[in-house]
PDB file of N, CA and C in Angstrom:
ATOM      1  N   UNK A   1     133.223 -27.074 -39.977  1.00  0.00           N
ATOM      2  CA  UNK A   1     132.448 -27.363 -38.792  1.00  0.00           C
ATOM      3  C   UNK A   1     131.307 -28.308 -39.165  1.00  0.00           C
ATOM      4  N   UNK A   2     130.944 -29.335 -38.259  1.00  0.00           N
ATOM      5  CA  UNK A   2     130.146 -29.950 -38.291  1.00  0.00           C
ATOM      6  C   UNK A   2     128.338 -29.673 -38.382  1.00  0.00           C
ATOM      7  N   UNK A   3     127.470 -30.102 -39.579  1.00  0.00           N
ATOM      8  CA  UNK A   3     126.307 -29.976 -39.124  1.00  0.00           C
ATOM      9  C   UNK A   3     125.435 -29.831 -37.640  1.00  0.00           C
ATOM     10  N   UNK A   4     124.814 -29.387 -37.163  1.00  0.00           N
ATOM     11  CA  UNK A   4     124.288 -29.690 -36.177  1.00  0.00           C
ATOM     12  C   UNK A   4     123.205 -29.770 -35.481  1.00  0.00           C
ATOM     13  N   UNK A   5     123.146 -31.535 -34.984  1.00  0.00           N
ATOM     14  CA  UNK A   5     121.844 -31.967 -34.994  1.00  0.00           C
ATOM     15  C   UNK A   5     121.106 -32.153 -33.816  1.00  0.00           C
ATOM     16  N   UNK A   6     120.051 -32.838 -33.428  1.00  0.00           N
ATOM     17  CA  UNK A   6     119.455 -32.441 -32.948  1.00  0.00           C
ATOM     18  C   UNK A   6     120.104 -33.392 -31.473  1.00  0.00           C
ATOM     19  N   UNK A   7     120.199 -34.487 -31.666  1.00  0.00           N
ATOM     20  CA  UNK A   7     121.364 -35.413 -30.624  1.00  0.00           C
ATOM     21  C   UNK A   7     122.578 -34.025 -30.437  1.00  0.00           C
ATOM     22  N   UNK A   8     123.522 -33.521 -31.155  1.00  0.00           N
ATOM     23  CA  UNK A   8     124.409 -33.486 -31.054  1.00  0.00           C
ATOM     24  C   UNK A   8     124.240 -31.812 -29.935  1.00  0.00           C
ATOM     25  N   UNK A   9     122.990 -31.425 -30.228  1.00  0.00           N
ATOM     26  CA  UNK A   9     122.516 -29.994 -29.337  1.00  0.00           C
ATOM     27  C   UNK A   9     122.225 -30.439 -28.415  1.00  0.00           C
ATOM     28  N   UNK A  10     121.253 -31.694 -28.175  1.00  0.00           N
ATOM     29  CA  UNK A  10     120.942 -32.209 -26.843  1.00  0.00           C
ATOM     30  C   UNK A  10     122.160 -32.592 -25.773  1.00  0.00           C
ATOM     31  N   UNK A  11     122.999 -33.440 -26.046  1.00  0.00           N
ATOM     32  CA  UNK A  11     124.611 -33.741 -25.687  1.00  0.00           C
ATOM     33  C   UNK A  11     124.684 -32.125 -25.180  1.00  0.00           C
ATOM     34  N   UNK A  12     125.184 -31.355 -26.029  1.00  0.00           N
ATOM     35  CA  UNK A  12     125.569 -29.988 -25.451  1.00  0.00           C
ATOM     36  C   UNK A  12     124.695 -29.243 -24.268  1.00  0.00           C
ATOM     37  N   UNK A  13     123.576 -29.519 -24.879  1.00  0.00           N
ATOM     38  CA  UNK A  13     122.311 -28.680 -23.756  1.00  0.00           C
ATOM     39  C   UNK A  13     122.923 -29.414 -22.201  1.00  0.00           C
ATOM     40  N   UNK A  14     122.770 -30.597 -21.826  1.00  0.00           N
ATOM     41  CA  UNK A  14     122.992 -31.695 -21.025  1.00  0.00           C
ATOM     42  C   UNK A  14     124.270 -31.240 -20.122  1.00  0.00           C
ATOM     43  N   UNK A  15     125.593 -30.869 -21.006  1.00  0.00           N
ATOM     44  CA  UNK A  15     126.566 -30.523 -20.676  1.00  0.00           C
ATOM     45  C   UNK A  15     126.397 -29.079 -19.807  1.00  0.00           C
ATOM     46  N   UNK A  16     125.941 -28.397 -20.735  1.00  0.00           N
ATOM     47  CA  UNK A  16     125.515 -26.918 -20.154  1.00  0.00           C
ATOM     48  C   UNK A  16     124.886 -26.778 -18.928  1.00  0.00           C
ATOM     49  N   UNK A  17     123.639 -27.841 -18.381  1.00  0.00           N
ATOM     50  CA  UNK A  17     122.962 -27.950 -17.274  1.00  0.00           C
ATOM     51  C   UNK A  17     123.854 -28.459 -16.318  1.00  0.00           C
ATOM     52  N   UNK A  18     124.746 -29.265 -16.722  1.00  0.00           N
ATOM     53  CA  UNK A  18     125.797 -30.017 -15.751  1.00  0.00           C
ATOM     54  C   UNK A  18     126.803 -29.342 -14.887  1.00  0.00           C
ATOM     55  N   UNK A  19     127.414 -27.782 -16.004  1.00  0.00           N
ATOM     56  CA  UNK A  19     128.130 -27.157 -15.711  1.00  0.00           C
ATOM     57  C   UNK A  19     127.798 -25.675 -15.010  1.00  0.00           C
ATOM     58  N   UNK A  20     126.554 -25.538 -15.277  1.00  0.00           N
ATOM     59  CA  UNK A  20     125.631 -24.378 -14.466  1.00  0.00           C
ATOM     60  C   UNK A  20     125.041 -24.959 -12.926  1.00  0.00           C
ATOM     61  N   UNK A  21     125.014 -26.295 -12.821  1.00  0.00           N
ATOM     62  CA  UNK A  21     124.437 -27.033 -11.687  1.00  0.00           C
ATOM     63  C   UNK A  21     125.770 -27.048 -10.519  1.00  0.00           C
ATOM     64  N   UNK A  22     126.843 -26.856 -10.980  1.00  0.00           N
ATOM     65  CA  UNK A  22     128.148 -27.243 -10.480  1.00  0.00           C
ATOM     66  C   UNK A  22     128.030 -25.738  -9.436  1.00  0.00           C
ATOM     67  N   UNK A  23     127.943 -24.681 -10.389  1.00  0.00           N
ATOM     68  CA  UNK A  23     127.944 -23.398  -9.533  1.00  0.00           C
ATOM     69  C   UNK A  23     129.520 -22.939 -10.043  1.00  0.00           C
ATOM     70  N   UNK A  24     130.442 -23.812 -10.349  1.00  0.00           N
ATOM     71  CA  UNK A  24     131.953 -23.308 -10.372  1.00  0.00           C
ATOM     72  C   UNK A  24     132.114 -22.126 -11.365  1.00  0.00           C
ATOM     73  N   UNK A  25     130.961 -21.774 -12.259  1.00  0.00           N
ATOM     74  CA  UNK A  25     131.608 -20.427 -13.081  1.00  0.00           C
ATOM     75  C   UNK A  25     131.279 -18.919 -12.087  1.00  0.00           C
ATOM     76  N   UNK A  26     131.713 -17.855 -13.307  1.00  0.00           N
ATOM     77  CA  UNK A  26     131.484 -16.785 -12.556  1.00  0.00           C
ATOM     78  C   UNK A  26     130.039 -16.128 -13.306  1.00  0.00           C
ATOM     79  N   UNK A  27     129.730 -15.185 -13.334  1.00  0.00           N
ATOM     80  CA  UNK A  27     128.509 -15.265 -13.039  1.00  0.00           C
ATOM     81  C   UNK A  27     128.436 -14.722 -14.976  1.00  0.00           C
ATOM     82  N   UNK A  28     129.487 -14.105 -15.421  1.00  0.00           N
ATOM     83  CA  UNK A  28     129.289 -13.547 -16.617  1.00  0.00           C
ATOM     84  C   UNK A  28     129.530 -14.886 -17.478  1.00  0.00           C
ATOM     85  N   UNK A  29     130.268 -16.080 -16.715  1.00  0.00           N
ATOM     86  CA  UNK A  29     130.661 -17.056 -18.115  1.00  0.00           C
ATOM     87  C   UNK A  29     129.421 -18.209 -17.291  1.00  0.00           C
ATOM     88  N   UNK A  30     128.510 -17.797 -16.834  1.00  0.00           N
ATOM     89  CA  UNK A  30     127.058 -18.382 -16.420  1.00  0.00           C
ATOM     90  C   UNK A  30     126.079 -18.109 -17.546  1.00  0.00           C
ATOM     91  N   UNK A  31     126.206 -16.666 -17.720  1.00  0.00           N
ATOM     92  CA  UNK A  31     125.171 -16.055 -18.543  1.00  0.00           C
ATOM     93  C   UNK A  31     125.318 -16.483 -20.078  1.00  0.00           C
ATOM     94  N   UNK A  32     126.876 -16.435 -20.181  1.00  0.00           N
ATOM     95  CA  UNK A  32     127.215 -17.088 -21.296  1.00  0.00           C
ATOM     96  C   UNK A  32     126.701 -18.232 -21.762  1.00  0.00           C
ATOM     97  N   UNK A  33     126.741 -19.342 -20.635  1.00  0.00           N
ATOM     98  CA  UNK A  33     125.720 -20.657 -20.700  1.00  0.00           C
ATOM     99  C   UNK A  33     124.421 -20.700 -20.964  1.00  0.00           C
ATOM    100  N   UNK A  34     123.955 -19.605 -20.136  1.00  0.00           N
ATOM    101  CA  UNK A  34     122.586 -19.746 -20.068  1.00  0.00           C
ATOM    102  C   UNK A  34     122.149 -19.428 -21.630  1.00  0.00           C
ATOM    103  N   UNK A  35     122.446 -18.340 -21.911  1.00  0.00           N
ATOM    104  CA  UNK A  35     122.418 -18.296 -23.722  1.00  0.00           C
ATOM    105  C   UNK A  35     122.654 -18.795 -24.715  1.00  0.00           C
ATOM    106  N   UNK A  36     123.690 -19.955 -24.705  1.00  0.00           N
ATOM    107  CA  UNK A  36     124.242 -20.958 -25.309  1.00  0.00           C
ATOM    108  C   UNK A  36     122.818 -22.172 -25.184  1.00  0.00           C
ATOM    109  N   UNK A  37     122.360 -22.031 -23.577  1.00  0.00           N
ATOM    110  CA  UNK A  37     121.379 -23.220 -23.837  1.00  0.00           C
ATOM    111  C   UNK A  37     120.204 -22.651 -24.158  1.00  0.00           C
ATOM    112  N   UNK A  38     119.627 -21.588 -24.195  1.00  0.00           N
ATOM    113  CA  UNK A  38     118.215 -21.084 -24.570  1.00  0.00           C
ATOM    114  C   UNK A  38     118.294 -21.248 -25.780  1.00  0.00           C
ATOM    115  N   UNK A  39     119.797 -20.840 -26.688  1.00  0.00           N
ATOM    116  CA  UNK A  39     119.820 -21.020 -28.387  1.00  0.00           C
ATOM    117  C   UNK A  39     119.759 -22.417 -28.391  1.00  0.00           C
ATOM    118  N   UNK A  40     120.478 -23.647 -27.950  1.00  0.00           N
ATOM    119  CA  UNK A  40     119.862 -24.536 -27.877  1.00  0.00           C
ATOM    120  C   UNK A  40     118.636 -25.439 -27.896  1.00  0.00           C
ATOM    121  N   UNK A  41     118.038 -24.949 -26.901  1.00  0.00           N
ATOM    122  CA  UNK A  41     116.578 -25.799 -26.437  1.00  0.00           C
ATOM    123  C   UNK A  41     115.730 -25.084 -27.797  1.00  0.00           C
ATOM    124  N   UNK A  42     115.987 -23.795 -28.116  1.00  0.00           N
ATOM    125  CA  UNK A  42     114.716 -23.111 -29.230  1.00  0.00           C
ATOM    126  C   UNK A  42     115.291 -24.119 -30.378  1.00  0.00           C
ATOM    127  N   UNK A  43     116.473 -24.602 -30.646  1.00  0.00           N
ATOM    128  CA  UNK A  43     117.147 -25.464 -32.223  1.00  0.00           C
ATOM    129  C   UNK A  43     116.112 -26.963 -31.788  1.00  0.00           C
ATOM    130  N   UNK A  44     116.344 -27.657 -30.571  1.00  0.00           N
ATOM    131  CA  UNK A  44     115.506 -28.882 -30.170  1.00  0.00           C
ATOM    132  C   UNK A  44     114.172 -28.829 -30.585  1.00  0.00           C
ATOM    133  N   UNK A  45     113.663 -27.593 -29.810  1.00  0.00           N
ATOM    134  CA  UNK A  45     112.056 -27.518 -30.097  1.00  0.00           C
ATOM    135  C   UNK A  45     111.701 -27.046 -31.246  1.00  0.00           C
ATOM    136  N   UNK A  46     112.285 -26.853 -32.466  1.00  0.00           N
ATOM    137  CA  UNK A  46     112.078 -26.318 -33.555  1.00  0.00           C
ATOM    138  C   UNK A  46     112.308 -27.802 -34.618  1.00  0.00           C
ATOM    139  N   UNK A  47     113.479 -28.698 -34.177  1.00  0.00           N
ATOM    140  CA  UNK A  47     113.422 -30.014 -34.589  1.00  0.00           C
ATOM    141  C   UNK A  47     112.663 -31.196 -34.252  1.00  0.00           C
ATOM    142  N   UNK A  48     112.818 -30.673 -33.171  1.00  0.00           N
ATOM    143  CA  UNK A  48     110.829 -31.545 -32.751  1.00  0.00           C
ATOM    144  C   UNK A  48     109.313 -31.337 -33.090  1.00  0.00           C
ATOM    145  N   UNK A  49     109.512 -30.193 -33.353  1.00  0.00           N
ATOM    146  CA  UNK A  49     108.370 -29.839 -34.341  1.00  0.00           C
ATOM    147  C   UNK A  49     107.962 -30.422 -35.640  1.00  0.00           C
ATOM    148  N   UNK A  50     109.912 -30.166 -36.488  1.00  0.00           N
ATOM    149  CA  UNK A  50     109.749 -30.244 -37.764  1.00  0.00           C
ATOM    150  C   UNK A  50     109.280 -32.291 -37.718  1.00  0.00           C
ATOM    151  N   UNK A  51     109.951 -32.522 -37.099  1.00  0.00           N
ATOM    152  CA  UNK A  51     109.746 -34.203 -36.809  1.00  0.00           C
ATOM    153  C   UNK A  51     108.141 -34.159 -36.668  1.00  0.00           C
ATOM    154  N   UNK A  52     107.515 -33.791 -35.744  1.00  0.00           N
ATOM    155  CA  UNK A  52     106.160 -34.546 -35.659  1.00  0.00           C
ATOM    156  C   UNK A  52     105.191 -33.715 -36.764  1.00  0.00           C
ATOM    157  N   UNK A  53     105.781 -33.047 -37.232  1.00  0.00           N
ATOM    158  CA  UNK A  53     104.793 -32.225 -38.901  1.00  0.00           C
ATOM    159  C   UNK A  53     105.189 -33.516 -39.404  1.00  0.00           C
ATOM    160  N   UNK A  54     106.601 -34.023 -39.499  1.00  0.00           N
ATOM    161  CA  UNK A  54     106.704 -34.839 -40.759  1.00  0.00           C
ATOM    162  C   UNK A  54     105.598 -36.302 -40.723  1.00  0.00           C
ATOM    163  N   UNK A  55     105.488 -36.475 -39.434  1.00  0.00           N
ATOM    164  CA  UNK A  55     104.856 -37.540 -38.862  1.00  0.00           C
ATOM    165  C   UNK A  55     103.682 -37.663 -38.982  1.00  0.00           C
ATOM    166  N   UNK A  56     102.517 -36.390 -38.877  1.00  0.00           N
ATOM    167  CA  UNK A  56     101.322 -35.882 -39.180  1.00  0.00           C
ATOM    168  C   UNK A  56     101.328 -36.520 -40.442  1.00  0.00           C
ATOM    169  N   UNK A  57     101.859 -35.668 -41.596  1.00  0.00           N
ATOM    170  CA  UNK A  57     101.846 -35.395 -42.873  1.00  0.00           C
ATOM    171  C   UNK A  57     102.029 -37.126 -43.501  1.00  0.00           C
ATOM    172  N   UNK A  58     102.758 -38.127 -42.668  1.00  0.00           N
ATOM    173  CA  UNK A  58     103.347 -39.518 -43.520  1.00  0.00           C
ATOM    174  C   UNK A  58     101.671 -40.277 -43.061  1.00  0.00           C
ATOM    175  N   UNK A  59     100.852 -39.133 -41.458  1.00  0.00           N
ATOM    176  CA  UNK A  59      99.728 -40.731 -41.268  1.00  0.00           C
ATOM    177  C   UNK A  59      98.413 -40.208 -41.640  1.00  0.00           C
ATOM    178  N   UNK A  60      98.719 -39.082 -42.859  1.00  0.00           N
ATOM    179  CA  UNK A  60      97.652 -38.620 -43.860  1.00  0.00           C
ATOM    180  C   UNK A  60      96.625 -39.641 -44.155  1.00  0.00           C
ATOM    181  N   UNK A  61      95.329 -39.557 -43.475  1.00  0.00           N
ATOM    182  CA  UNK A  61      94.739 -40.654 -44.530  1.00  0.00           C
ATOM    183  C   UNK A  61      92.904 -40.430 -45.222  1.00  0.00           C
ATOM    184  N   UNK A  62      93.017 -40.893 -46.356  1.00  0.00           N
ATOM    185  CA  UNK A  62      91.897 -40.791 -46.960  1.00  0.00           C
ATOM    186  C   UNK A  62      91.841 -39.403 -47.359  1.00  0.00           C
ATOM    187  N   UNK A  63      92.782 -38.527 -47.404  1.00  0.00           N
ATOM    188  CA  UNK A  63      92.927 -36.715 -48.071  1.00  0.00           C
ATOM    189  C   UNK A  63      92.864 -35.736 -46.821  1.00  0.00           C
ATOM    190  N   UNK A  64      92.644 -36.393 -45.759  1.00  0.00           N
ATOM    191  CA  UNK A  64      92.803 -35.706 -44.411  1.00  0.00           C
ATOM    192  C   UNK A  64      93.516 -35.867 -43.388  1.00  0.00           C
ATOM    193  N   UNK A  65      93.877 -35.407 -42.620  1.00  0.00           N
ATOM    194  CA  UNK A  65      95.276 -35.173 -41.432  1.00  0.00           C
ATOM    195  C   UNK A  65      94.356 -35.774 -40.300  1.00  0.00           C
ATOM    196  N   UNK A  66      94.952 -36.912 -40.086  1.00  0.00           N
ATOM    197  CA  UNK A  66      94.581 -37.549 -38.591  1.00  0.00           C
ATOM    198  C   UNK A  66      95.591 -37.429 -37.474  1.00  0.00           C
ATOM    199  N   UNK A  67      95.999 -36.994 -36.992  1.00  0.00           N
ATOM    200  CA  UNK A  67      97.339 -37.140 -35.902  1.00  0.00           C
ATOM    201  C   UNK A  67      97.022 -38.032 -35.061  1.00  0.00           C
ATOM    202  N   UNK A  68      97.877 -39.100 -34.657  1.00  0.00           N
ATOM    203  CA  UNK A  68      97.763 -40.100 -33.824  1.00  0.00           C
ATOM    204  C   UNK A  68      99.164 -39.801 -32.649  1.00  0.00           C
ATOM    205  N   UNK A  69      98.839 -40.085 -31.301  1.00  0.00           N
ATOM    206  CA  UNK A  69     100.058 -40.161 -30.592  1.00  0.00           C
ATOM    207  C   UNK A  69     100.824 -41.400 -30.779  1.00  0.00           C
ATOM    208  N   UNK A  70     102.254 -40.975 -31.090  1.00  0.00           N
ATOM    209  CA  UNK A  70     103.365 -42.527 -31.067  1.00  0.00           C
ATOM    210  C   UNK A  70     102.639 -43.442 -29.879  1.00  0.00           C
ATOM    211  N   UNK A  71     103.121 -44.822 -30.712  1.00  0.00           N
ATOM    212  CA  UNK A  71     102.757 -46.017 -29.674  1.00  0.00           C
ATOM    213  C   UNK A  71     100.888 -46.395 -30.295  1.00  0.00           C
ATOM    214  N   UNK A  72     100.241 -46.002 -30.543  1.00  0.00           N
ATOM    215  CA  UNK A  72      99.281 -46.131 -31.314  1.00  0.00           C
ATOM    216  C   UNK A  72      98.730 -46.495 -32.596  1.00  0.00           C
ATOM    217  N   UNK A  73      98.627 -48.014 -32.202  1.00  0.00           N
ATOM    218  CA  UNK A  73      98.366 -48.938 -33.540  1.00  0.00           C
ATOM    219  C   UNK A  73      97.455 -49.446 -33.820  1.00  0.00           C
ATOM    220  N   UNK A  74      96.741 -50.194 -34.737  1.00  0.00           N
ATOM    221  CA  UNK A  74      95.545 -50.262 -34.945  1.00  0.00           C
ATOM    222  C   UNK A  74      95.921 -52.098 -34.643  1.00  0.00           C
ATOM    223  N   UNK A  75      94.915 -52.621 -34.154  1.00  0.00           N
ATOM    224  CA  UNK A  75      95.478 -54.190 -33.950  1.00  0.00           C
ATOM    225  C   UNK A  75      94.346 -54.829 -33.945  1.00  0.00           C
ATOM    226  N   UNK A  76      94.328 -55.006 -35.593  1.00  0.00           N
ATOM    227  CA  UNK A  76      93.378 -55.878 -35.831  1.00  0.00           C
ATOM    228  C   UNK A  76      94.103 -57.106 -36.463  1.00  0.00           C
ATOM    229  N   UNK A  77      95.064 -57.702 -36.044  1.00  0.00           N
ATOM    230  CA  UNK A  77      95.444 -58.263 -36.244  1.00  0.00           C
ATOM    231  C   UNK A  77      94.939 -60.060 -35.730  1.00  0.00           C
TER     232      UNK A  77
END
């Protein structure tokens, strides 16, 4: 079985909303979904985390943690 990443949970999550939005299951292979995507979204938000720690940690500067929001550059150019 394939690793699984954080695209490849999102794709699934996506699917899951698509097929719960439809209404066509029954209500036990609903619940089934719905659990499939809560384990989901907690794998996303746990890889989105680990992503913006890593991001913190790379715009370390001078021995201290500055966090900047993406899109935020210095332009002194």
């Amino acid at each position: 079985m394939a690793k699984k990443t954080f695209e490849s949970a999102l794709v699934r999550l996506e699917q899951i909303s698509e097929e719960l939005e439809d209404g066509n299951l029954s209500l036990e292979a609903s619940l089934k979904k719905f659990d499939e995507g809560i384990k989901l979204a907690e794998f996303c938000n746990a890889k989105l985390s680990e992503a913006r720690t890593k991001v913190e940690i790379l715009m370390e500067k001078s021995g201290r943690l500055e966090a900047e929001p993406f899109g935020e550059q210095d332009n002194d150019d």
